[in-house]
N, C-alpha and C. Protein backbone atom coordinates (compact mmCIF):
# COMPACT_ATOMS: atom_id res chain seq x y z
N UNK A 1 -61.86 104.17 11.58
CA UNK A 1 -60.59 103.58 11.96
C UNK A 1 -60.78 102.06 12.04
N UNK A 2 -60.01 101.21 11.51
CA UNK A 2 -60.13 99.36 11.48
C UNK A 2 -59.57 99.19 12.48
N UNK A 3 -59.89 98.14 13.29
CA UNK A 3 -59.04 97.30 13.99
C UNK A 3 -57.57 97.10 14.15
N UNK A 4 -57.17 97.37 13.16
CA UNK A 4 -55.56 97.78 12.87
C UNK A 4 -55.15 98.14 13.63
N UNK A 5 -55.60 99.72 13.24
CA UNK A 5 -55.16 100.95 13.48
C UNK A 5 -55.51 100.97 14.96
N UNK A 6 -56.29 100.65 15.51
CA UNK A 6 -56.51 100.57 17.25
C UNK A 6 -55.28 99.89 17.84
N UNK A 7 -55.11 98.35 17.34
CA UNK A 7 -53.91 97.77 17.99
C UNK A 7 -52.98 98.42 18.02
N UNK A 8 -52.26 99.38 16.83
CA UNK A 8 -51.06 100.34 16.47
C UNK A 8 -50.96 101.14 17.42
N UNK A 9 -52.15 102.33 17.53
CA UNK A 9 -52.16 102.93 18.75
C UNK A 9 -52.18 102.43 20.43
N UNK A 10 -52.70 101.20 20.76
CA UNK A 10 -52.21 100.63 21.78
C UNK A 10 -50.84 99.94 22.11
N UNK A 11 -50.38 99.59 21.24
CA UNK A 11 -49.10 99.48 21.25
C UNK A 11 -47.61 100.44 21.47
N UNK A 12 -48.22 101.70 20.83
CA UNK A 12 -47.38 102.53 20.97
C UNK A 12 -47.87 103.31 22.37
N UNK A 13 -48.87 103.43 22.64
CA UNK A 13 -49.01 103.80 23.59
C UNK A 13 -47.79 103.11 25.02
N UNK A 14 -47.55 101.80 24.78
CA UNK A 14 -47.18 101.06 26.04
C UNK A 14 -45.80 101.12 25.54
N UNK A 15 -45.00 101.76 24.48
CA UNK A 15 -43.87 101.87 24.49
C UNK A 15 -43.37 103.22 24.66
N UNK A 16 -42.11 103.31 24.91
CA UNK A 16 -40.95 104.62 24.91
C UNK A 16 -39.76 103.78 24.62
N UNK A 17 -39.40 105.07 23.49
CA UNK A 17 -37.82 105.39 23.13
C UNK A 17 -37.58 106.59 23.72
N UNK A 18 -36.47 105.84 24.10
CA UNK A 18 -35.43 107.11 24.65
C UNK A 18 -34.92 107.95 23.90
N UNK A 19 -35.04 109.22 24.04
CA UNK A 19 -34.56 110.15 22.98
C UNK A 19 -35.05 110.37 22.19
N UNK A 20 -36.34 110.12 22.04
CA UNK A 20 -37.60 110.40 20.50
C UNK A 20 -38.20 111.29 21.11
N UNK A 21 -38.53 112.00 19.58
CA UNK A 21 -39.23 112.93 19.72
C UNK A 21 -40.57 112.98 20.48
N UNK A 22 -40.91 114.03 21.12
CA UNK A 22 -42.10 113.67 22.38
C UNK A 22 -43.23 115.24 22.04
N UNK A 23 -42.25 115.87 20.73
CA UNK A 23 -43.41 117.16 20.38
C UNK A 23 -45.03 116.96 20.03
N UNK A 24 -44.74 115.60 19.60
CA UNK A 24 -46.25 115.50 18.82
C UNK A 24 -47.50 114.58 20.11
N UNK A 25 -46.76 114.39 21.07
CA UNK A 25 -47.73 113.71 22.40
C UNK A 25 -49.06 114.87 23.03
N UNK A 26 -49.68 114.24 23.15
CA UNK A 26 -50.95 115.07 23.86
C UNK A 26 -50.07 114.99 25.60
N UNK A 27 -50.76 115.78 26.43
CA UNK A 27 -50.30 115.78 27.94
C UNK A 27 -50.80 114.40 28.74
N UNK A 28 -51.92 113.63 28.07
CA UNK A 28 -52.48 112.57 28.52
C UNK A 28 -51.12 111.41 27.79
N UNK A 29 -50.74 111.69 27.04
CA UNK A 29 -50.17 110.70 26.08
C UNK A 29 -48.79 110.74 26.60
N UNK A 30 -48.51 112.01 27.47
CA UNK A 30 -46.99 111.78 28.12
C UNK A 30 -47.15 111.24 29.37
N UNK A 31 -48.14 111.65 29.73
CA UNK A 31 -48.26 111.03 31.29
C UNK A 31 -48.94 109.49 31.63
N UNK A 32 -49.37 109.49 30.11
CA UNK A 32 -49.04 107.95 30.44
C UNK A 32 -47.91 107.41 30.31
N UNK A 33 -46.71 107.92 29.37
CA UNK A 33 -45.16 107.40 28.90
C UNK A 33 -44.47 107.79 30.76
N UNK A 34 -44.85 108.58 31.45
CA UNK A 34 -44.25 108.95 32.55
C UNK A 34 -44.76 107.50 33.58
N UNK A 35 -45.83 107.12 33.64
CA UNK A 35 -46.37 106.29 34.74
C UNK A 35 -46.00 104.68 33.90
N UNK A 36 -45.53 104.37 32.83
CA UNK A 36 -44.95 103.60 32.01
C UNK A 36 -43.53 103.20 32.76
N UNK A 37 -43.01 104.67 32.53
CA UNK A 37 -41.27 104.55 33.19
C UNK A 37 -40.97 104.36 34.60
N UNK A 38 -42.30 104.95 35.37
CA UNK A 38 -42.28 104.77 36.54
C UNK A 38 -42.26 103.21 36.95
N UNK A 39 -43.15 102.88 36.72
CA UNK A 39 -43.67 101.28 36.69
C UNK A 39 -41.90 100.22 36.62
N UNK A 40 -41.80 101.04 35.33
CA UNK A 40 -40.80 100.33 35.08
C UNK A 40 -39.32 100.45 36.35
N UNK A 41 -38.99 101.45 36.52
CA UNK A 41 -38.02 102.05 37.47
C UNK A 41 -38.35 101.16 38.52
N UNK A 42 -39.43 100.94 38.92
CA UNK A 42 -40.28 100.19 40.07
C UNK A 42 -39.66 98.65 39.58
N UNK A 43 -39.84 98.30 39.15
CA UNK A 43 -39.44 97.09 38.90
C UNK A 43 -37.91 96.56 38.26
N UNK A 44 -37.26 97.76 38.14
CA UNK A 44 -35.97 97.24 37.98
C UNK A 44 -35.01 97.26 39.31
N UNK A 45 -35.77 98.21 40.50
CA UNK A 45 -35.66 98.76 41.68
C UNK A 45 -35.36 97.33 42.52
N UNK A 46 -36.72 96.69 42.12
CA UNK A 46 -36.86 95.39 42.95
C UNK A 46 -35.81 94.50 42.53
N UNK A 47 -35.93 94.77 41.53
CA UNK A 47 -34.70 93.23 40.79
C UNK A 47 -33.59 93.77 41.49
N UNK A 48 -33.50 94.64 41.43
CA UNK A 48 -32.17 95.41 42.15
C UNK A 48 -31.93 95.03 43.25
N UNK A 49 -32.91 94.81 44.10
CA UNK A 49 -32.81 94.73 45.68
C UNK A 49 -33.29 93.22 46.11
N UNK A 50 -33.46 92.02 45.21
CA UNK A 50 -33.15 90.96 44.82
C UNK A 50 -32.29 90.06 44.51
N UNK A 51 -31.64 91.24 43.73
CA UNK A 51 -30.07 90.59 43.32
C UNK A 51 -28.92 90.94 44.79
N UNK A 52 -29.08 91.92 45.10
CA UNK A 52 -28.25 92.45 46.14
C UNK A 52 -28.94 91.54 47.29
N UNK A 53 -29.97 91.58 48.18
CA UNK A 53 -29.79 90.45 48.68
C UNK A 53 -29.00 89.11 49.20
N UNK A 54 -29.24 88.86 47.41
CA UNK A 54 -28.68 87.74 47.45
C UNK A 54 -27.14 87.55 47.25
N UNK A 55 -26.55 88.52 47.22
CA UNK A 55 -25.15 88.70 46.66
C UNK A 55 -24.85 88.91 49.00
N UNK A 56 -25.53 89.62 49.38
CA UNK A 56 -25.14 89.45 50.39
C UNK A 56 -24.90 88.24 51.55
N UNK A 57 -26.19 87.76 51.27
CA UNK A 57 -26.64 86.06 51.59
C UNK A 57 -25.36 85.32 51.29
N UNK A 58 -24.49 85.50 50.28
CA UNK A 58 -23.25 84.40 49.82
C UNK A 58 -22.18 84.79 50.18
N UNK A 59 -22.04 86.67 50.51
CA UNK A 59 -21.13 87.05 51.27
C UNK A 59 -21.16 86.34 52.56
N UNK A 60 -22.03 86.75 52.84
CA UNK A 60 -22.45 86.09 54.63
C UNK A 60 -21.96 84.98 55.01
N UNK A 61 -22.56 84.05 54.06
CA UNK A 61 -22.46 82.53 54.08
C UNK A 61 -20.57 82.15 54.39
N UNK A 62 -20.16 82.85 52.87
CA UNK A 62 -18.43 82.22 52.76
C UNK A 62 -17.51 82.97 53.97
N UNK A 63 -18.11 83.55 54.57
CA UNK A 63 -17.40 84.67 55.60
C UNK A 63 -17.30 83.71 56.49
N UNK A 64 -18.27 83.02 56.66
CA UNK A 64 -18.69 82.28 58.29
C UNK A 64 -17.67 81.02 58.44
């Protein structure tokens, strides 16, 4: 296998499509796509609770 072909497989490794086919994954190869999405959920969580925050902070503010 070249050098290539390693980067290819690391790459895909760190991605997911939604809605693709997932027949041809080993159980190691989904559960890394699972701790991928997790990660991710995790961090859109925060932005989430970042933005809201701050949306409250300006409520607060113009109220006063």
């Amino acid at each position: 296998m070249s050098v290539f072909d390693d980067e290819h497989l690391k790459r895909q490794a760190t991605t997911h499509v939604i809605g693709g086919d997932l027949s041809l994954l080993s159980v190691d190869e989904l559960t890394a796509r699972v701790a991928i999405l997790q990660a991710e959920i995790k961090r859109i969580e925060d932005e989430r609770e970042k933005k809201s925050a701050g949306r409250k902070a300006a409520e607060t503010l113009f109220r006063s």
